[in-house]
PDB file of N, CA and C in Angstrom:
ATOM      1  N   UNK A   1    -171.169-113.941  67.758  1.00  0.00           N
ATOM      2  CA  UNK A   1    -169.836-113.630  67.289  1.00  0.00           C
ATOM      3  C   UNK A   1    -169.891-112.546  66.207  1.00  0.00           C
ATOM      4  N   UNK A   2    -171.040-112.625  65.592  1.00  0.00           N
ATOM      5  CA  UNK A   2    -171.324-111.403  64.211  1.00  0.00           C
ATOM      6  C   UNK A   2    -171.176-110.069  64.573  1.00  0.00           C
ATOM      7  N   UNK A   3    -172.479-110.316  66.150  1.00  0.00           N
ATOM      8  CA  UNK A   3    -172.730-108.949  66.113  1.00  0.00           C
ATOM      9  C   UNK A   3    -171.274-108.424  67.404  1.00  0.00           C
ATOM     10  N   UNK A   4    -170.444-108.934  67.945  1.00  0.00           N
ATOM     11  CA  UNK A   4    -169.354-108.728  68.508  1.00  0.00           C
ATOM     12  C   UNK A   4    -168.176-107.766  67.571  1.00  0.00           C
ATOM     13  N   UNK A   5    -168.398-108.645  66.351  1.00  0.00           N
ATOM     14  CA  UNK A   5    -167.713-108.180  65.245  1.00  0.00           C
ATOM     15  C   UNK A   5    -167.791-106.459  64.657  1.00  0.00           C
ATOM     16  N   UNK A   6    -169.270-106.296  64.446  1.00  0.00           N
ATOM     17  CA  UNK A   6    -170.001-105.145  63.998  1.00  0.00           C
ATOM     18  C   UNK A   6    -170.133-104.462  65.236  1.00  0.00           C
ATOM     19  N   UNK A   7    -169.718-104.668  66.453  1.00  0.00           N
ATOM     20  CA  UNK A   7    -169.448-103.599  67.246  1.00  0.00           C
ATOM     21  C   UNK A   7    -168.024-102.953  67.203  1.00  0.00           C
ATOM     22  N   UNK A   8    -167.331-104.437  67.084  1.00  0.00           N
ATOM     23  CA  UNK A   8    -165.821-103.747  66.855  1.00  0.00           C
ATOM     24  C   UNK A   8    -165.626-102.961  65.754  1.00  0.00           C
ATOM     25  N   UNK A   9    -166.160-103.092  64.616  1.00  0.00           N
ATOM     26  CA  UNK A   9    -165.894-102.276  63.680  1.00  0.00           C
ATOM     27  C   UNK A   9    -166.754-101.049  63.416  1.00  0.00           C
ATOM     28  N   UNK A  10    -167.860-100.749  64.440  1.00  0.00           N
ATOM     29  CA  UNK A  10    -168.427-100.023  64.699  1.00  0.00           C
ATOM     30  C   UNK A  10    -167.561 -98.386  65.490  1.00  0.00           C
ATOM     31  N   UNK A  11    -166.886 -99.074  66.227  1.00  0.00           N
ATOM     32  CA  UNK A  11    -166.462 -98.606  67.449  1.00  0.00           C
ATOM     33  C   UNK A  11    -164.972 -98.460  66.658  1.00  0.00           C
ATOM     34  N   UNK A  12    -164.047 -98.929  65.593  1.00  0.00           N
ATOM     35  CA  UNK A  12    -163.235 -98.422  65.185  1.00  0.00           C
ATOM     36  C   UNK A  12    -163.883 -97.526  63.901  1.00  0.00           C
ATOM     37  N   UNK A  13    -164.895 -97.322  63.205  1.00  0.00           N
ATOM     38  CA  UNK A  13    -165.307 -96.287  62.329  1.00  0.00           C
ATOM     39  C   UNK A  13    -165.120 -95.286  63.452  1.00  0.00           C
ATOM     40  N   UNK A  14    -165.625 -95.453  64.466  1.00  0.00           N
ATOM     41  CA  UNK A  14    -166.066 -93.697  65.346  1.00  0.00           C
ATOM     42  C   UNK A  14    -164.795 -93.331  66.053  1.00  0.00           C
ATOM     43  N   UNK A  15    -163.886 -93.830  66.097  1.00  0.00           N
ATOM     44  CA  UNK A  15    -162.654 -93.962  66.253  1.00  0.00           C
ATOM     45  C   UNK A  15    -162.037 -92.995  65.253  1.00  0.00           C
ATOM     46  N   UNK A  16    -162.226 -93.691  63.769  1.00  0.00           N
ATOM     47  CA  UNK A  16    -161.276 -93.102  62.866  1.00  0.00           C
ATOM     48  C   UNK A  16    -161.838 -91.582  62.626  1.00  0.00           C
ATOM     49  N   UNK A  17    -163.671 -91.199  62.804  1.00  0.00           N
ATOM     50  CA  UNK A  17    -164.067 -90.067  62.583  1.00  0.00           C
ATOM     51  C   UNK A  17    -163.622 -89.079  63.584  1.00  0.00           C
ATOM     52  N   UNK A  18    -163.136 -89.361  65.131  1.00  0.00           N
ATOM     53  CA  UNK A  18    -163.032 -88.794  65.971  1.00  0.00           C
ATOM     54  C   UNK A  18    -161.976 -88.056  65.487  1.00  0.00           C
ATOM     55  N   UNK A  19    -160.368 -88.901  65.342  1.00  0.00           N
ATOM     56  CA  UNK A  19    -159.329 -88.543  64.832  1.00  0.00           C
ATOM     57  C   UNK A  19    -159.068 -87.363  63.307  1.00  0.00           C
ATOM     58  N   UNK A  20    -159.754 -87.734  62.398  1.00  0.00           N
ATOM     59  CA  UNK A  20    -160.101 -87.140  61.646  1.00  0.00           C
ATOM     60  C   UNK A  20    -160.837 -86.089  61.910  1.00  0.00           C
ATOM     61  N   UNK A  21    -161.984 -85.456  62.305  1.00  0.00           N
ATOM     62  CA  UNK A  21    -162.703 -84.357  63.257  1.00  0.00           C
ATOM     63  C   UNK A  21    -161.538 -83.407  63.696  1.00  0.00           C
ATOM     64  N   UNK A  22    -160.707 -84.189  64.544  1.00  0.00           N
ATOM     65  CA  UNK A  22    -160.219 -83.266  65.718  1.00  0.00           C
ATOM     66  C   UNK A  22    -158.740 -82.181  64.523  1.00  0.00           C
ATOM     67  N   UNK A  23    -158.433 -82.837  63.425  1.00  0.00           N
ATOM     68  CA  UNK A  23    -157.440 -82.444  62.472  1.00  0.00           C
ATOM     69  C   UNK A  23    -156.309 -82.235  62.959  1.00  0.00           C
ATOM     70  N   UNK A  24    -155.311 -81.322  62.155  1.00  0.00           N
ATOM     71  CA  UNK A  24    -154.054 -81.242  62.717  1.00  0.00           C
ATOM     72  C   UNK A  24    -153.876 -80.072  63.913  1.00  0.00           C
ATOM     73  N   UNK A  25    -152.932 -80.343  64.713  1.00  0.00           N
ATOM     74  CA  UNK A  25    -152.436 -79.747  65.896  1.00  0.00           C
ATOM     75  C   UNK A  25    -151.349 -78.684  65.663  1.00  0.00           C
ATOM     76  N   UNK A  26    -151.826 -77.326  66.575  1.00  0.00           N
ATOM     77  CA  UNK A  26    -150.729 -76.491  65.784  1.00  0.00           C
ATOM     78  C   UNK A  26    -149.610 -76.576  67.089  1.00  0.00           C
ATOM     79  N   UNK A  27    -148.033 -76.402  66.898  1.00  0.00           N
ATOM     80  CA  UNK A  27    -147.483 -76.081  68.016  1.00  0.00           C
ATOM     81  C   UNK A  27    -147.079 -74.719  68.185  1.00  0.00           C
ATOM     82  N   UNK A  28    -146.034 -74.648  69.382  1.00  0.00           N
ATOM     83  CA  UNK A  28    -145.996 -73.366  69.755  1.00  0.00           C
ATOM     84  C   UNK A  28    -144.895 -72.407  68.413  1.00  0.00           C
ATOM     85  N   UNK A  29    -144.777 -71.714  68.489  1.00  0.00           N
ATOM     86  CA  UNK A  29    -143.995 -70.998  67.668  1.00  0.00           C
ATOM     87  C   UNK A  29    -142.162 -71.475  68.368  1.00  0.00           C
ATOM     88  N   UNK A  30    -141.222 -71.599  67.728  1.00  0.00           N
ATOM     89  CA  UNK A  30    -139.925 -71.913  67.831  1.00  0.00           C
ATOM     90  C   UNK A  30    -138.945 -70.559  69.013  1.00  0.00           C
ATOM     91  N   UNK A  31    -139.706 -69.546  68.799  1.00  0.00           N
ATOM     92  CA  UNK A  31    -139.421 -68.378  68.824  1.00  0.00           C
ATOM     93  C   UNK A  31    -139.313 -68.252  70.731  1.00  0.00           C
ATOM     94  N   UNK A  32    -138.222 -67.855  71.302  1.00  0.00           N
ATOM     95  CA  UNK A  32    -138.431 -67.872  73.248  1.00  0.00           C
ATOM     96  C   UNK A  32    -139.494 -66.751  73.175  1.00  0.00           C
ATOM     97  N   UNK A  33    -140.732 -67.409  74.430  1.00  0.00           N
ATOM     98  CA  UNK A  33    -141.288 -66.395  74.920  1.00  0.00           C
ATOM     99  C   UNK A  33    -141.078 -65.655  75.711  1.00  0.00           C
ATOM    100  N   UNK A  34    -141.831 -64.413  76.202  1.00  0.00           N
ATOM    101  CA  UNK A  34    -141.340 -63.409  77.056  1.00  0.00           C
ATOM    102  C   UNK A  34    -141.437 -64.269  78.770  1.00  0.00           C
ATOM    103  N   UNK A  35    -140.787 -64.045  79.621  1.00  0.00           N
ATOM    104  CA  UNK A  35    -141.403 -64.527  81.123  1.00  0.00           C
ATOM    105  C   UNK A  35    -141.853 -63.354  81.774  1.00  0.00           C
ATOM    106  N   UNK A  36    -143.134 -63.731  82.259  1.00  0.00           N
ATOM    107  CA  UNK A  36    -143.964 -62.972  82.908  1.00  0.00           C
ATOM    108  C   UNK A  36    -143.550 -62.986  84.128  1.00  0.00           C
ATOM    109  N   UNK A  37    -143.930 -62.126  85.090  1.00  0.00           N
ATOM    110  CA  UNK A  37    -143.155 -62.122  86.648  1.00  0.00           C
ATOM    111  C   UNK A  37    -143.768 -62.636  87.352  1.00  0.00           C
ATOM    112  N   UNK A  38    -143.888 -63.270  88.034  1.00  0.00           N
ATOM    113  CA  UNK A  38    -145.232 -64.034  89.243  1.00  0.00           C
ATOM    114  C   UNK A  38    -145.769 -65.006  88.190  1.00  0.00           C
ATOM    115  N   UNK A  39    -146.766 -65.630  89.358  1.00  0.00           N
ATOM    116  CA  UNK A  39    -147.958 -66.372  88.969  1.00  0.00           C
ATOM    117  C   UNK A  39    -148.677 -65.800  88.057  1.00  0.00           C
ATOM    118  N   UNK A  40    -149.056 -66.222  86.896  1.00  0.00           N
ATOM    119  CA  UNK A  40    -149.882 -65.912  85.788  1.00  0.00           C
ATOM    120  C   UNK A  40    -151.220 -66.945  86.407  1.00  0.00           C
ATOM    121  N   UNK A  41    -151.641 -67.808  87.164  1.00  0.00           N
ATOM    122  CA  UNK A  41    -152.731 -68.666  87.326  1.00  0.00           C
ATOM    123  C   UNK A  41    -153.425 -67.598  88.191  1.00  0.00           C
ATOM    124  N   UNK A  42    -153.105 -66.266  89.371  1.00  0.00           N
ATOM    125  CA  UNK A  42    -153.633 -65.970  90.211  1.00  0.00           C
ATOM    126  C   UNK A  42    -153.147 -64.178  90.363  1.00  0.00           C
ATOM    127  N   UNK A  43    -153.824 -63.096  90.628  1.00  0.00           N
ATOM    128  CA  UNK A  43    -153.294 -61.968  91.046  1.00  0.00           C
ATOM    129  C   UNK A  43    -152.389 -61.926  91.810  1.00  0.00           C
ATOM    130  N   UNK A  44    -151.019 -62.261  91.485  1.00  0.00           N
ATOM    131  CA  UNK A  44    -150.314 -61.842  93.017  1.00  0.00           C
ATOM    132  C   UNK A  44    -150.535 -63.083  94.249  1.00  0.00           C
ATOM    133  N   UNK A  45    -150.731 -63.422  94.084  1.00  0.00           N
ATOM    134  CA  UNK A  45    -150.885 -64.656  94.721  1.00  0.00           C
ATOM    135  C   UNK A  45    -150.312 -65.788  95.158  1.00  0.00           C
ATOM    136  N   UNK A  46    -150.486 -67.229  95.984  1.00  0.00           N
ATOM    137  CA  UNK A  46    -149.356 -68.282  95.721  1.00  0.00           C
ATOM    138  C   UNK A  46    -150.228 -69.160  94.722  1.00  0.00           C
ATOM    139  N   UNK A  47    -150.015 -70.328  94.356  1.00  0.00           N
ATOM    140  CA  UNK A  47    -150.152 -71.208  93.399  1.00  0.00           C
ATOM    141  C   UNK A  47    -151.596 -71.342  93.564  1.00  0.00           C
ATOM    142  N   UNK A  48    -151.971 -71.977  94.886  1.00  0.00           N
ATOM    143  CA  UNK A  48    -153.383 -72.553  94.901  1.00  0.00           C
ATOM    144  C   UNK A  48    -154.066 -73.295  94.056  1.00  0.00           C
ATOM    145  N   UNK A  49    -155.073 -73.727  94.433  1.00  0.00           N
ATOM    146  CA  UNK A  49    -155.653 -74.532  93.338  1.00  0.00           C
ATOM    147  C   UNK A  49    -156.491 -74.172  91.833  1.00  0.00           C
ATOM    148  N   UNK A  50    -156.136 -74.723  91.397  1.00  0.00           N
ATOM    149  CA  UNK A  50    -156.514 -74.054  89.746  1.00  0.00           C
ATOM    150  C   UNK A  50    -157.401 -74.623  89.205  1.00  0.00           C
ATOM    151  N   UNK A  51    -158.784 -74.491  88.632  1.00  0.00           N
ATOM    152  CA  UNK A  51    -159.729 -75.534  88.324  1.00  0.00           C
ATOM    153  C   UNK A  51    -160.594 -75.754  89.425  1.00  0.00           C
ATOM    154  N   UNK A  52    -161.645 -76.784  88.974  1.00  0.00           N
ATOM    155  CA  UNK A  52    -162.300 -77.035  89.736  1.00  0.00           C
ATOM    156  C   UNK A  52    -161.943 -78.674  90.099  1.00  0.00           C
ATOM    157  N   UNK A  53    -161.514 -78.922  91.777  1.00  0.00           N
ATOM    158  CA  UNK A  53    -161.360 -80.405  92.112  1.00  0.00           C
ATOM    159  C   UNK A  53    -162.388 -81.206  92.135  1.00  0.00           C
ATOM    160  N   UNK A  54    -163.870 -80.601  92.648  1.00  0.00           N
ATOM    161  CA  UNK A  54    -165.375 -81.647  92.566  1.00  0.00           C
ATOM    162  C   UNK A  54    -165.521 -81.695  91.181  1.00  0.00           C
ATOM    163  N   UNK A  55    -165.306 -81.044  90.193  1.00  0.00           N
ATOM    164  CA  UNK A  55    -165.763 -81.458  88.906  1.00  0.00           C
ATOM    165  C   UNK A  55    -164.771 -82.132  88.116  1.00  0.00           C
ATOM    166  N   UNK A  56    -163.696 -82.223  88.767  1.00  0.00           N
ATOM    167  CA  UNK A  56    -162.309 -83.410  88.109  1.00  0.00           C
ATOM    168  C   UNK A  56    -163.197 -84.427  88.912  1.00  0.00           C
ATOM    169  N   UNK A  57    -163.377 -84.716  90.113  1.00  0.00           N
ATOM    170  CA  UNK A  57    -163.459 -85.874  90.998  1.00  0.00           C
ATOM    171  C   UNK A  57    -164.594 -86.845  90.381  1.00  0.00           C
ATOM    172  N   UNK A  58    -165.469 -85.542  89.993  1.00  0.00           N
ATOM    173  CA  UNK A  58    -167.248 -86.410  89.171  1.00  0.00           C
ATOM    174  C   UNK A  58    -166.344 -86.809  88.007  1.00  0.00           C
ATOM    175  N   UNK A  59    -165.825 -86.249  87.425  1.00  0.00           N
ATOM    176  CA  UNK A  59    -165.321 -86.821  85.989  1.00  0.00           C
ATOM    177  C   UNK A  59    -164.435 -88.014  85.776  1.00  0.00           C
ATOM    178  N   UNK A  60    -163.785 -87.929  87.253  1.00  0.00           N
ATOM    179  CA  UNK A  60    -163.181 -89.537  87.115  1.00  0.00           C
ATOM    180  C   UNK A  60    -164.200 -90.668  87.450  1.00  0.00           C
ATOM    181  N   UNK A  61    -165.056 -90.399  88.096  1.00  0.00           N
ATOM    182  CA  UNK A  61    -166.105 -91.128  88.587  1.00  0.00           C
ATOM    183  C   UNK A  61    -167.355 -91.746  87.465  1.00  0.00           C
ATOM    184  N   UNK A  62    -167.217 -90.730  86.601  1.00  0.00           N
ATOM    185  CA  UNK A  62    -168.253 -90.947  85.557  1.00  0.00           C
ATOM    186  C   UNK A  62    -167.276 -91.448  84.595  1.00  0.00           C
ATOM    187  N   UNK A  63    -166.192 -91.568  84.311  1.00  0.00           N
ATOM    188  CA  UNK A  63    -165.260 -92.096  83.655  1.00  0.00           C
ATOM    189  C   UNK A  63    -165.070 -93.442  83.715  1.00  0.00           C
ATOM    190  N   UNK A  64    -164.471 -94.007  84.981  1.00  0.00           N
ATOM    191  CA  UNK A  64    -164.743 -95.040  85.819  1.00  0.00           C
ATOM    192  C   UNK A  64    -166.448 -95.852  85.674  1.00  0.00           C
ATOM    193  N   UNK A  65    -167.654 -95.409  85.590  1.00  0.00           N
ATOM    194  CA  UNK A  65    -168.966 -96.164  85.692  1.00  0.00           C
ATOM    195  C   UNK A  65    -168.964 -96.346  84.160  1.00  0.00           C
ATOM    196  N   UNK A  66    -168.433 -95.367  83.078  1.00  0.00           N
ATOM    197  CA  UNK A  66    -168.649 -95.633  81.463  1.00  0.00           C
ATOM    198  C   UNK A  66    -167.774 -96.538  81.185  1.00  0.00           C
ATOM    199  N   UNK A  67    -166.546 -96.467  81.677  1.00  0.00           N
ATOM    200  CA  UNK A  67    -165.839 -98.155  81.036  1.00  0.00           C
ATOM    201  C   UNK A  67    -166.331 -99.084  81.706  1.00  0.00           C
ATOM    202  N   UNK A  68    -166.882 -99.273  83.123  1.00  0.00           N
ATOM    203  CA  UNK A  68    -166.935-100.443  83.669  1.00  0.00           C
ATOM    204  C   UNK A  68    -168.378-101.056  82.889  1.00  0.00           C
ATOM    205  N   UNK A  69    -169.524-100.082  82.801  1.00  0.00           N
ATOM    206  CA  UNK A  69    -170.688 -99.826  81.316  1.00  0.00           C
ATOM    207  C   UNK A  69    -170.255-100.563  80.110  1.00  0.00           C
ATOM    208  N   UNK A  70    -169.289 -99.894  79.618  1.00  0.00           N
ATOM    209  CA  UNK A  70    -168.792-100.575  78.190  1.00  0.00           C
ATOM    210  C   UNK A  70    -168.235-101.900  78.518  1.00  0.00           C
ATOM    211  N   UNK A  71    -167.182-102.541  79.340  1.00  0.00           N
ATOM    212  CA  UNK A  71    -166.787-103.476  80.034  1.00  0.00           C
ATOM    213  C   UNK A  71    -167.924-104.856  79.823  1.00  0.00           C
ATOM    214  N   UNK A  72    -168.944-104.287  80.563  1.00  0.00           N
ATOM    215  CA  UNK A  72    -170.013-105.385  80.704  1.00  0.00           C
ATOM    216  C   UNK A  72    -170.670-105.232  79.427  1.00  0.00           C
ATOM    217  N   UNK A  73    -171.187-104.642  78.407  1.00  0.00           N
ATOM    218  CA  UNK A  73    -171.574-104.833  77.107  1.00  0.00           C
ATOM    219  C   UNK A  73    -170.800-105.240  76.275  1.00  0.00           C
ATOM    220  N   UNK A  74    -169.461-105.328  76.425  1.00  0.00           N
ATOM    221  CA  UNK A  74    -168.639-106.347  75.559  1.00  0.00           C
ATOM    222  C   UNK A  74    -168.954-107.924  76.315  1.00  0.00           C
ATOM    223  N   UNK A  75    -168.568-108.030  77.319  1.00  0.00           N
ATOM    224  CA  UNK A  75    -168.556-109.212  78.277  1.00  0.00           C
ATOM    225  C   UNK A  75    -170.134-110.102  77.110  1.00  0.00           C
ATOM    226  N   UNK A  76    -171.035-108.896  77.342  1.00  0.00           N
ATOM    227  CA  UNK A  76    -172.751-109.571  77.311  1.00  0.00           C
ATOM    228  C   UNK A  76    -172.873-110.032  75.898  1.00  0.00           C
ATOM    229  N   UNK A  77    -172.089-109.297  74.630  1.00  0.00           N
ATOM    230  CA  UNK A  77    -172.235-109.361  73.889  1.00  0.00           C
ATOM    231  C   UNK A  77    -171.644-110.183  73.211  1.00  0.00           C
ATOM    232  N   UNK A  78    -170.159-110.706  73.858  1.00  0.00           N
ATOM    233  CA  UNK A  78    -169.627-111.762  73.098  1.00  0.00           C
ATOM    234  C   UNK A  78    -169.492-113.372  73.946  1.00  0.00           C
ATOM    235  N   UNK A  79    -170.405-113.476  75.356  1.00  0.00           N
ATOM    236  CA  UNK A  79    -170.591-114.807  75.664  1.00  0.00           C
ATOM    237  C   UNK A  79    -171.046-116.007  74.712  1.00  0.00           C
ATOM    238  N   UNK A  80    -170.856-116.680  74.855  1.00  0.00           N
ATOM    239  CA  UNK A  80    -170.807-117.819  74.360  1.00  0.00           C
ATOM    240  C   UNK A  80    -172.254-118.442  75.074  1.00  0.00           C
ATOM    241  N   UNK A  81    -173.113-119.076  74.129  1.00  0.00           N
ATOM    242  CA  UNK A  81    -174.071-119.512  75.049  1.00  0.00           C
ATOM    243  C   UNK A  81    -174.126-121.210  74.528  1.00  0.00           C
TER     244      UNK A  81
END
């Protein structure tokens, strides 16, 4: 139960440093911007795809195996024996 504890408060320190790290957010200026004519994602072009889809797809995937990871090290760590 201790060391359950000292993870949670582990895991909210790196929490609060993350937030703190990342600082304040600037927004856009109030001011209308100009509109550009066409697609700005592509020359002249239609929309198409933007980014890369196999490297979104790994990233949900590796996203998905790190919580289900963290998932089971909480599970392991706070059984009851």
């Amino acid at each position: 139960m201790r060391r359950a504890a000292l993870v949670l408060g582990a895991c909210v320190v790196m929490m609060g440093l993350v937030v703190m790290i990342a600082g304040p957010l600037r927004a856009a200026t109030p001011e209308p911007s100009v509109l550009v004519p066409g697609d700005p994602r592509s020359d002249g072009e239609g929309p198409g795809l933007v980014g890369s889809p196999i490297a979104v797809a790994l990233g949900v995937v590796l996203l998905g195996v790190v919580s289900a990871g963290a998932t089971l090290l909480v599970l392991r760590l706070t059984r009851e024996e």
